[in-house]
PDB file of N, CA and C in Angstrom:
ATOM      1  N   UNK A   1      -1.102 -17.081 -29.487  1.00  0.00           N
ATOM      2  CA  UNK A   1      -2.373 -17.753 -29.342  1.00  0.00           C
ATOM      3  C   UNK A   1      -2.257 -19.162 -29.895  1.00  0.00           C
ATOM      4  N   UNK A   2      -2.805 -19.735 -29.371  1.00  0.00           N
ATOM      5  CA  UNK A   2      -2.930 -21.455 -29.919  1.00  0.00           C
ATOM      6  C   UNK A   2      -3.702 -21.318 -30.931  1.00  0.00           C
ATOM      7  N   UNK A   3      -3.058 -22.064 -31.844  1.00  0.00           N
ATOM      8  CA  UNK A   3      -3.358 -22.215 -33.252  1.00  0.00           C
ATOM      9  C   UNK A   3      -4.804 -23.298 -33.016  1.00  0.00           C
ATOM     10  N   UNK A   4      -5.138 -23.904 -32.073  1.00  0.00           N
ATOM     11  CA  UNK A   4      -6.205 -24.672 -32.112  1.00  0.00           C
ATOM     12  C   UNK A   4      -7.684 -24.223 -31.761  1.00  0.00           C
ATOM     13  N   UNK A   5      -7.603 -22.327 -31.354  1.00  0.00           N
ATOM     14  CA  UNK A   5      -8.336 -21.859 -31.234  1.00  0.00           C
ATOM     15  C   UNK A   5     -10.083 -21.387 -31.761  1.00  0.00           C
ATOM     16  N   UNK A   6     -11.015 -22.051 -31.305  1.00  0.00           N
ATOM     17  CA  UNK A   6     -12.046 -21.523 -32.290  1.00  0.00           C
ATOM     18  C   UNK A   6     -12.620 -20.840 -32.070  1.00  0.00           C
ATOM     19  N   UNK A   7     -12.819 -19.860 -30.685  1.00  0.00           N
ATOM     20  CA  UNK A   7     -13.858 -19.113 -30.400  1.00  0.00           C
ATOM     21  C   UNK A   7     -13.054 -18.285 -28.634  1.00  0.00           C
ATOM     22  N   UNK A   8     -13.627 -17.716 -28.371  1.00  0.00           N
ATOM     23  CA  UNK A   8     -13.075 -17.033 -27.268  1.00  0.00           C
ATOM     24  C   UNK A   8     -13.857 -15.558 -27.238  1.00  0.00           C
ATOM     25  N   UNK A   9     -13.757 -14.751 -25.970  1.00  0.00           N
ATOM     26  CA  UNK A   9     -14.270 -13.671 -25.755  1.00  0.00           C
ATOM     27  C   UNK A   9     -12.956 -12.752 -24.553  1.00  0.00           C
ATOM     28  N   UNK A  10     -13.276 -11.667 -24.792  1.00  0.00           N
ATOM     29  CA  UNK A  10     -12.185 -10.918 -24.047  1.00  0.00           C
ATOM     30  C   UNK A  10     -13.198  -9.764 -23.431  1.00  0.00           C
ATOM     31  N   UNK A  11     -12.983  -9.766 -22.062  1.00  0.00           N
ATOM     32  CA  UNK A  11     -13.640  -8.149 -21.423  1.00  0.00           C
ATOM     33  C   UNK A  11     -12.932  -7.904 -20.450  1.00  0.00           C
ATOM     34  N   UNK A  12     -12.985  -6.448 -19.835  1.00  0.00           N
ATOM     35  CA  UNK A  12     -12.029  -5.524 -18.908  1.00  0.00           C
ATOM     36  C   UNK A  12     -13.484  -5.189 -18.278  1.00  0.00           C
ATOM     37  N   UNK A  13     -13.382  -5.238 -16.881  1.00  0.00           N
ATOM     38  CA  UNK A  13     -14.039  -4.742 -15.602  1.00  0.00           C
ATOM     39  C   UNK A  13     -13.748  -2.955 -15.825  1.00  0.00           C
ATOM     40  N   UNK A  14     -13.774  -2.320 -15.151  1.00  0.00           N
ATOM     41  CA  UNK A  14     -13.816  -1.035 -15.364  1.00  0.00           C
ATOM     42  C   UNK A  14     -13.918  -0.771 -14.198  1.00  0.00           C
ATOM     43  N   UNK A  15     -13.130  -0.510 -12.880  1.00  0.00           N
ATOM     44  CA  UNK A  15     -12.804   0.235 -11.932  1.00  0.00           C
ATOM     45  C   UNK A  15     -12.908   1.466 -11.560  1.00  0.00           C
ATOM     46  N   UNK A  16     -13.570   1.765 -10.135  1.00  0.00           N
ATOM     47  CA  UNK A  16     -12.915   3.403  -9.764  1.00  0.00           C
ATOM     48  C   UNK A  16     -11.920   3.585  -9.395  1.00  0.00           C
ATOM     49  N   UNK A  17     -11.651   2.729  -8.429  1.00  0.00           N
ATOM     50  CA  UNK A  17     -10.505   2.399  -7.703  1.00  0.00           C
ATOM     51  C   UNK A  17     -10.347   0.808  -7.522  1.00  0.00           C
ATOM     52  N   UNK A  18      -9.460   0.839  -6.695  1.00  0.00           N
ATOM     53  CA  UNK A  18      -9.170  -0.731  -6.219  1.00  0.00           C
ATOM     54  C   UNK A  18      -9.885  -1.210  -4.903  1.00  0.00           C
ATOM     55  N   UNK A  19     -10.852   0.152  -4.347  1.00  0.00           N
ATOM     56  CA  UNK A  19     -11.863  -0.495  -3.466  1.00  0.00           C
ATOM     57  C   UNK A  19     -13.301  -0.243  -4.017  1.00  0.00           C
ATOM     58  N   UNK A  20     -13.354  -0.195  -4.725  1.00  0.00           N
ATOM     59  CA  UNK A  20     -15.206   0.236  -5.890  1.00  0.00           C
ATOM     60  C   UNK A  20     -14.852  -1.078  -6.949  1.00  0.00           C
ATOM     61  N   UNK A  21     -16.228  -1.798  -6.468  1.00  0.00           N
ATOM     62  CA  UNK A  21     -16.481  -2.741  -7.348  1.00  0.00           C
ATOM     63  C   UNK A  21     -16.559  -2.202  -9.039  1.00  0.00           C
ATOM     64  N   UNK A  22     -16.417  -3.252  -9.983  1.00  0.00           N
ATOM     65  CA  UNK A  22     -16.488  -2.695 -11.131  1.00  0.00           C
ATOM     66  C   UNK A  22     -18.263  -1.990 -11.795  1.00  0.00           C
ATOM     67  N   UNK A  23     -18.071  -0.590 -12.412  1.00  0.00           N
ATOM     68  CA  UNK A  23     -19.189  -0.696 -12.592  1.00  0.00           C
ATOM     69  C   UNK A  23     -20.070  -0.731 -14.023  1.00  0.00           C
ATOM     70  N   UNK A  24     -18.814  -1.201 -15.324  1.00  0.00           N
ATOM     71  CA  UNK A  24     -18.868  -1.537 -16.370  1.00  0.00           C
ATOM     72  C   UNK A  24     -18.370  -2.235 -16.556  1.00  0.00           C
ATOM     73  N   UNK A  25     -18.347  -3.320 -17.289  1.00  0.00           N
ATOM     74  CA  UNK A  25     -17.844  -4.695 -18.091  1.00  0.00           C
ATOM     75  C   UNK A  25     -17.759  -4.239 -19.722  1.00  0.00           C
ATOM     76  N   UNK A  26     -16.815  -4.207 -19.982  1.00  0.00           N
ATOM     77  CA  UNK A  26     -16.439  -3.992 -21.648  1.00  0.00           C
ATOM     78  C   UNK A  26     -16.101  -5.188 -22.358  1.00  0.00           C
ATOM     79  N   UNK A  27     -16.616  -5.548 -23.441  1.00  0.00           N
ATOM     80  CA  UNK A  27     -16.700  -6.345 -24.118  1.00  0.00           C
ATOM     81  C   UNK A  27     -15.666  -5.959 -25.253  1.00  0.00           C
ATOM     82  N   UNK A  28     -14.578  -6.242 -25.349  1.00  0.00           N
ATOM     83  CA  UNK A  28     -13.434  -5.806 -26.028  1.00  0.00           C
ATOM     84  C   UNK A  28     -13.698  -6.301 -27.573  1.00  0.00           C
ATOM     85  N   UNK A  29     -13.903  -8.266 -27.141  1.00  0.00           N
ATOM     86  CA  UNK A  29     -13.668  -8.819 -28.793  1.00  0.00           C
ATOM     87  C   UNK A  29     -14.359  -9.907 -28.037  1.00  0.00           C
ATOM     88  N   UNK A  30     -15.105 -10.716 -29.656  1.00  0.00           N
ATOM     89  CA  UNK A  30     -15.512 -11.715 -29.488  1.00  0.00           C
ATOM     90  C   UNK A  30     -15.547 -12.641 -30.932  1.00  0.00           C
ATOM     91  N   UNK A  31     -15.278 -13.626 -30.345  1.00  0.00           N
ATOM     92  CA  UNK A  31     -15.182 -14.436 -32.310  1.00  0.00           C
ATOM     93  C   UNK A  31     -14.940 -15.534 -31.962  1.00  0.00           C
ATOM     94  N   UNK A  32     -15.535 -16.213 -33.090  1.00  0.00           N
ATOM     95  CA  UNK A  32     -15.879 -17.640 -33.108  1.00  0.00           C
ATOM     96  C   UNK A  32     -15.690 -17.833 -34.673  1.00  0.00           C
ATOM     97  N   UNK A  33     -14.762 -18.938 -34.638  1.00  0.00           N
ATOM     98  CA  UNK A  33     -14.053 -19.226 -35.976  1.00  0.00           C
ATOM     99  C   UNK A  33     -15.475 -19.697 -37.400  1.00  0.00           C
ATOM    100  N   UNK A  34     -15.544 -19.278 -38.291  1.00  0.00           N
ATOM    101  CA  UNK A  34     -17.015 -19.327 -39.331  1.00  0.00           C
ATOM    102  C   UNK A  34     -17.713 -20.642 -39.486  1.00  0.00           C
ATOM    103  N   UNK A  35     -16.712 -21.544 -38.778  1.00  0.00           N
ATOM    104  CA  UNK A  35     -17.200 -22.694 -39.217  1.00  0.00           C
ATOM    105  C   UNK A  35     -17.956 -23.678 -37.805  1.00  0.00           C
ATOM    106  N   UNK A  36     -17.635 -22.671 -36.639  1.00  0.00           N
ATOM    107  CA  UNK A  36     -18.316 -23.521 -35.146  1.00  0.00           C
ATOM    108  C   UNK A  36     -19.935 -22.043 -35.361  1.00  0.00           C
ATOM    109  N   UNK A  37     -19.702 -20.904 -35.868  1.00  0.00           N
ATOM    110  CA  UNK A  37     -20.954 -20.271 -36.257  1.00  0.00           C
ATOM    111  C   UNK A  37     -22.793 -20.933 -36.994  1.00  0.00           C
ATOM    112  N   UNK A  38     -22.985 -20.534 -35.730  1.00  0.00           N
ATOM    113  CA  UNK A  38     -24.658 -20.832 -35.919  1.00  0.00           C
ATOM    114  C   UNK A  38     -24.885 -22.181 -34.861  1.00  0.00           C
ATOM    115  N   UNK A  39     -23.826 -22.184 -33.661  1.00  0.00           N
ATOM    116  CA  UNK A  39     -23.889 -23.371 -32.811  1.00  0.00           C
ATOM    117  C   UNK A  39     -24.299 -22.412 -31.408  1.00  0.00           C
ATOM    118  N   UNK A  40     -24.842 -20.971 -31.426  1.00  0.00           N
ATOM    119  CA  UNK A  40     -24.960 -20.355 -30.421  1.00  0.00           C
ATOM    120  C   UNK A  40     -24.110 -20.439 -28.908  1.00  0.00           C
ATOM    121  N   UNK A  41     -22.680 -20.350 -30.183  1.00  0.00           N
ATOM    122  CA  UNK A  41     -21.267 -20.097 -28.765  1.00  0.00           C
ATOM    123  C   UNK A  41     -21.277 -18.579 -28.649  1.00  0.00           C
ATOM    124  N   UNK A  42     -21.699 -18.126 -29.727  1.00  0.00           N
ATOM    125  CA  UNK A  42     -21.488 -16.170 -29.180  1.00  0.00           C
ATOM    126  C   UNK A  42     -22.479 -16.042 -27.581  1.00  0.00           C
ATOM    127  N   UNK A  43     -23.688 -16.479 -28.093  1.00  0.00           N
ATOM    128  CA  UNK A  43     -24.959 -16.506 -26.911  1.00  0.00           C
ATOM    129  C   UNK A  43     -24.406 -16.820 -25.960  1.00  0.00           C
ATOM    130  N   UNK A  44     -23.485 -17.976 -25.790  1.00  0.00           N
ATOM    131  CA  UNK A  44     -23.132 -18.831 -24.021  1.00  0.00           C
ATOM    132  C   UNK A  44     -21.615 -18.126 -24.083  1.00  0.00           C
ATOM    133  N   UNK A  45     -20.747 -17.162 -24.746  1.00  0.00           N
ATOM    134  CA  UNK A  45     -20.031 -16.451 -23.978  1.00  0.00           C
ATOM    135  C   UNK A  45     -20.405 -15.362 -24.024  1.00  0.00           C
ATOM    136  N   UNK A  46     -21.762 -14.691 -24.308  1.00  0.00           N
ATOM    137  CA  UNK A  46     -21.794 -13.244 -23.650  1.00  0.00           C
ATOM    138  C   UNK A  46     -22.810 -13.665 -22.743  1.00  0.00           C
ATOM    139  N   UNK A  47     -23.848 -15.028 -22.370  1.00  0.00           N
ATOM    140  CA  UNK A  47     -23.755 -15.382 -21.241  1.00  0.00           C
ATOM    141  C   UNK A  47     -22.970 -15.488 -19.880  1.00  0.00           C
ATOM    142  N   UNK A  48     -22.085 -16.227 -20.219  1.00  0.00           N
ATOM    143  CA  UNK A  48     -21.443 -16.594 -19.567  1.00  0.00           C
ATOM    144  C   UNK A  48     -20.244 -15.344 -18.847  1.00  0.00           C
ATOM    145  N   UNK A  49     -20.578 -14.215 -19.622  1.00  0.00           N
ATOM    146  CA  UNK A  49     -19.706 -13.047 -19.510  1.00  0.00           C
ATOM    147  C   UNK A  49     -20.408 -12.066 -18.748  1.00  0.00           C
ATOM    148  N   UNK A  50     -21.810 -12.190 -19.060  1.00  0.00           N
ATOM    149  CA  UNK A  50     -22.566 -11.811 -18.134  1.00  0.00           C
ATOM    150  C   UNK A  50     -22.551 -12.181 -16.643  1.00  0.00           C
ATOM    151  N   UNK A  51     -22.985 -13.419 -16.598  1.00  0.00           N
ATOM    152  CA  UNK A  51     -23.037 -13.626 -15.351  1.00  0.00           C
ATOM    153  C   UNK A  51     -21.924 -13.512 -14.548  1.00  0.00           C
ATOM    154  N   UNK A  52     -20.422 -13.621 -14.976  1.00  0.00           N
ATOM    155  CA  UNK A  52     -19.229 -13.110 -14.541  1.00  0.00           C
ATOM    156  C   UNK A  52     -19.341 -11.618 -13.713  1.00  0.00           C
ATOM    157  N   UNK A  53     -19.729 -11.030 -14.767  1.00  0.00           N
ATOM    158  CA  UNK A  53     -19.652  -9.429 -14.507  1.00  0.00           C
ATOM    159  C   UNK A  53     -20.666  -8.963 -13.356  1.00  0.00           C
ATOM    160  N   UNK A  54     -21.723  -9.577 -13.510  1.00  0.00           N
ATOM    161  CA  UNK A  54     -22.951  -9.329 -12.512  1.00  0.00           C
ATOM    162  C   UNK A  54     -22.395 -10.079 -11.425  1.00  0.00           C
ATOM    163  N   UNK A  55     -21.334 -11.201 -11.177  1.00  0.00           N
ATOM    164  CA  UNK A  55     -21.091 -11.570 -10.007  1.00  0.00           C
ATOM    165  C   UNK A  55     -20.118 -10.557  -9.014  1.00  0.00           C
ATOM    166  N   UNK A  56     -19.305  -9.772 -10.219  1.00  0.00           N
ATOM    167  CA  UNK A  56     -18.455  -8.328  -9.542  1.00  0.00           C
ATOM    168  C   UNK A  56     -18.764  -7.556  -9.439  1.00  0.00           C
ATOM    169  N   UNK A  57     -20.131  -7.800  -9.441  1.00  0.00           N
ATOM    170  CA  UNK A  57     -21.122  -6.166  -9.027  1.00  0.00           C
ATOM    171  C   UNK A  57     -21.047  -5.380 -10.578  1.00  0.00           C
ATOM    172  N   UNK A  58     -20.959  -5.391 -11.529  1.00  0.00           N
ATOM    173  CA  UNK A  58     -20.746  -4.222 -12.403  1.00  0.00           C
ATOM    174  C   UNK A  58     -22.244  -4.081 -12.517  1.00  0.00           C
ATOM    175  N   UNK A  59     -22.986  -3.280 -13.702  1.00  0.00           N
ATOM    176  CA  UNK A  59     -23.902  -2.761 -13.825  1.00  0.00           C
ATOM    177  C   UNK A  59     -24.090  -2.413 -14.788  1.00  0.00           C
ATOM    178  N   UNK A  60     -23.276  -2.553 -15.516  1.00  0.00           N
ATOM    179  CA  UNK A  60     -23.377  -1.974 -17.019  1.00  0.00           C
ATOM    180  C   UNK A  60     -22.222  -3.582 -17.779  1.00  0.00           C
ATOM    181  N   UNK A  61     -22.747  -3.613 -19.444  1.00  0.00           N
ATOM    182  CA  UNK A  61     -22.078  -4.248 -20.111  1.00  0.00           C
ATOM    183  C   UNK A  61     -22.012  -3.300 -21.073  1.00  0.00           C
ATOM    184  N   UNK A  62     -20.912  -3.402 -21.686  1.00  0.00           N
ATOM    185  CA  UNK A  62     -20.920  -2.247 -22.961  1.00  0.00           C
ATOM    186  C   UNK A  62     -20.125  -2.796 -24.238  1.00  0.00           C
ATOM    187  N   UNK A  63     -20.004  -2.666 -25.229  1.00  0.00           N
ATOM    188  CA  UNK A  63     -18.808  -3.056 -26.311  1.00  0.00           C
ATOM    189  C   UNK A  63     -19.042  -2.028 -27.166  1.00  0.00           C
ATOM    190  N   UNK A  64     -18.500  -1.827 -28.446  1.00  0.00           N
ATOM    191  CA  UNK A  64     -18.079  -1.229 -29.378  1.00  0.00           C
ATOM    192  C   UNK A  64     -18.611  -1.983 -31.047  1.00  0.00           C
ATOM    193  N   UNK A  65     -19.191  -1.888 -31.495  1.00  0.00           N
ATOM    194  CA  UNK A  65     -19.229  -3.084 -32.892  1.00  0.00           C
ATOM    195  C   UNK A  65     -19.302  -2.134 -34.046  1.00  0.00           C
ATOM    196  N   UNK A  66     -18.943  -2.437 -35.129  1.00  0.00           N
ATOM    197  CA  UNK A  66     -19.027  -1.982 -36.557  1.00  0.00           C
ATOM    198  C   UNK A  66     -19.915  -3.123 -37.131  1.00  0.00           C
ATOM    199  N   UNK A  67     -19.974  -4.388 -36.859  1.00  0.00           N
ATOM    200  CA  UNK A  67     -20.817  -5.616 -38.085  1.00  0.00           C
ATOM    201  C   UNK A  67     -21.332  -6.339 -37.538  1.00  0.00           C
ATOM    202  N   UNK A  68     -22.040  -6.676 -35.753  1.00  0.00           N
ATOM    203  CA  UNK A  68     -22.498  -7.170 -35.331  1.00  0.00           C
ATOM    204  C   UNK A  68     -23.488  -6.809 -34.498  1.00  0.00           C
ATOM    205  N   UNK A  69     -24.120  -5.445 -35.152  1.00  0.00           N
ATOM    206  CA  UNK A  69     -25.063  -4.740 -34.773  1.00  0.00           C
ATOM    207  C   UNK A  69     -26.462  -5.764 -34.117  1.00  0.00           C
ATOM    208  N   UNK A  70     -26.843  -6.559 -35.178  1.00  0.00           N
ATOM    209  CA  UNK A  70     -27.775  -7.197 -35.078  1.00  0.00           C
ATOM    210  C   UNK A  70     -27.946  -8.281 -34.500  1.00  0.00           C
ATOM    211  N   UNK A  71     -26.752  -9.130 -34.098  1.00  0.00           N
ATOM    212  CA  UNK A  71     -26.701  -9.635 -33.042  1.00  0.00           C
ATOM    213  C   UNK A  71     -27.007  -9.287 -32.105  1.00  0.00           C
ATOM    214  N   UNK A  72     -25.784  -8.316 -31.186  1.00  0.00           N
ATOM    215  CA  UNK A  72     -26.273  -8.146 -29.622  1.00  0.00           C
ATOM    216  C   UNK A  72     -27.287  -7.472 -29.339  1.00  0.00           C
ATOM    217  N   UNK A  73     -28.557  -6.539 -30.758  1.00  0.00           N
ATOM    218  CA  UNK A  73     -30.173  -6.344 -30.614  1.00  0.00           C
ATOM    219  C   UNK A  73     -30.641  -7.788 -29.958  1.00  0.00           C
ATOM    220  N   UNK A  74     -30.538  -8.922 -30.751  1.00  0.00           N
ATOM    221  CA  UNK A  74     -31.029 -10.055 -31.030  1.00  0.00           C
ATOM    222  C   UNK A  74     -31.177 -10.818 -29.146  1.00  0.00           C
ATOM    223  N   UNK A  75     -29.792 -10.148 -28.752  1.00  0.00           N
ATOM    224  CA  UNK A  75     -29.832 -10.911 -27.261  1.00  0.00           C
ATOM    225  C   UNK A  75     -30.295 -10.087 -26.552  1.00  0.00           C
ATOM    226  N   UNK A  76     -30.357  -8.879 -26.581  1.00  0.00           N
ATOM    227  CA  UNK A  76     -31.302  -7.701 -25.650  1.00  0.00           C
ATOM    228  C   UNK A  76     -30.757  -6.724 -25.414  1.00  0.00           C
ATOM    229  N   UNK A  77     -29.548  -6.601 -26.602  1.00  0.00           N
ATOM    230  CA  UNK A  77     -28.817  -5.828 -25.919  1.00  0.00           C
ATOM    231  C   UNK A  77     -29.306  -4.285 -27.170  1.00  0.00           C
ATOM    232  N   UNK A  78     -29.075  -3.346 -26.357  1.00  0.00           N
ATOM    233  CA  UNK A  78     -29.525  -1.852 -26.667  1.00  0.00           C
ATOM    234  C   UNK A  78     -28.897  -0.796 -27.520  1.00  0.00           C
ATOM    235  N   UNK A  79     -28.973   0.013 -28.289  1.00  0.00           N
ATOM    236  CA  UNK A  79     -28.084   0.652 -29.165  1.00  0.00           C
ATOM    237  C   UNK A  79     -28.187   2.102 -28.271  1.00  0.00           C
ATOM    238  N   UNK A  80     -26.843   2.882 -27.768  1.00  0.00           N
ATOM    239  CA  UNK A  80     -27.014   3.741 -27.260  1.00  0.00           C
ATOM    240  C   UNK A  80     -26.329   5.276 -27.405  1.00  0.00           C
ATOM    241  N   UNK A  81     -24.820   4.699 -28.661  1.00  0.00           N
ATOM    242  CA  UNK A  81     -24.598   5.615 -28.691  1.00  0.00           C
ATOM    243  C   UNK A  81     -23.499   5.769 -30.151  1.00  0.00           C
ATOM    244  N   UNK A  82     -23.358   6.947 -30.882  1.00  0.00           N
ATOM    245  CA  UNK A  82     -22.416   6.466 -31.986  1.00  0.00           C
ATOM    246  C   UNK A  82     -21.096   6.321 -31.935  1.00  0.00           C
ATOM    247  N   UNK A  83     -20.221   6.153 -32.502  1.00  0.00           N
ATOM    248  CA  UNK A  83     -18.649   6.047 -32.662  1.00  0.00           C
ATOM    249  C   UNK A  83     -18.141   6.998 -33.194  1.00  0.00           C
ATOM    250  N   UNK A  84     -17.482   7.636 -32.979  1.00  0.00           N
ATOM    251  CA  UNK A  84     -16.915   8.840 -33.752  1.00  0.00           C
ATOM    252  C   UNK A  84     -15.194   8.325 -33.986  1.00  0.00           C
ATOM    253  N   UNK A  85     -14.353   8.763 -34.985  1.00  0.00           N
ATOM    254  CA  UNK A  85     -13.042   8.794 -34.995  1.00  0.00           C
ATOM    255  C   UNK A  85     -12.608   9.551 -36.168  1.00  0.00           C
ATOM    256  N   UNK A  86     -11.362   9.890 -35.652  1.00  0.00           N
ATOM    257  CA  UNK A  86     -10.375  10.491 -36.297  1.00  0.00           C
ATOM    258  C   UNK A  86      -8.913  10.245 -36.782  1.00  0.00           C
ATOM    259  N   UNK A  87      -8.770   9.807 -37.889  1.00  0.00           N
ATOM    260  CA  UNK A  87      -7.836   9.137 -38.029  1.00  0.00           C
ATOM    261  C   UNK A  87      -6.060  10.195 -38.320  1.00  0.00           C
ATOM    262  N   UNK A  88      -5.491  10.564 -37.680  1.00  0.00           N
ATOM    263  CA  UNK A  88      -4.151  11.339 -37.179  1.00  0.00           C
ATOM    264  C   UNK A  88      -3.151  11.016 -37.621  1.00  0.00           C
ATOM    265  N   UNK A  89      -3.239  10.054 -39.112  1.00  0.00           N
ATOM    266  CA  UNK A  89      -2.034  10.192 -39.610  1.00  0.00           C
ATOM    267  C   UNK A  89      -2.353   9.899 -41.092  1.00  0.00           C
TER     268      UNK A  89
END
C-alpha cells in the first residue's frame, strides 16, 4: 500500500453466478487516517459505495463492525444481526 494513504474503502459484490447481478455489496473495511476524521470522507465513501452498488443492481449493503456501531446508525444504516465466533486455536 502507498505509504501516502489516508482513507480508502474496500467492498465485494456478492454473486450467484456470473449471470445474476450482484445481490449484496459487503463492506469489508473502511478507514480514514485520525487526522482527515470529522471531514465527512467516511459519508462520501459509503456514498459513493452506494451508488456503485445500486448501479450493479445489488440490493442489499451489509458490513460487519465491532466500534463503528454508531456511525453507520447515524447514516441510516440498520442493526440486524449479531456476530458470533469461535476462536480454534
Amino acid at each position: 500500500m502507498d505509504n501516502n494513504c489516508r482513507f480508502y474503502i474496500v467492498s465485494l459484490d456478492n454473486y450467484n453466478s456470473k449471470d445474476d447481478p450482484a445481490d449484496i455489496s459487503w463492506v469489508e473495511e473502511l478507514f480514514v487516517l485520525e487526522e482527515y476524521r470529522g471531514q465527512s470522507i467516511r459519508e462520501f465513501l459509503m456514498e459513493e459505495d452506494e451508488r456503485k452498488s445500486e448501479a450493479q443492481t445489488a440490493k442489499l449493503m451489509a458490513l460487519v463492525t465491532s466500534i463503528a456501531g454508531n456511525f453507520y446508525k447515524a447514516i441510516g444504516d440498520s442493526e440486524s444481526a449479531s456476530y458470533f465466533k469461535k476462536n480454534l486455536t
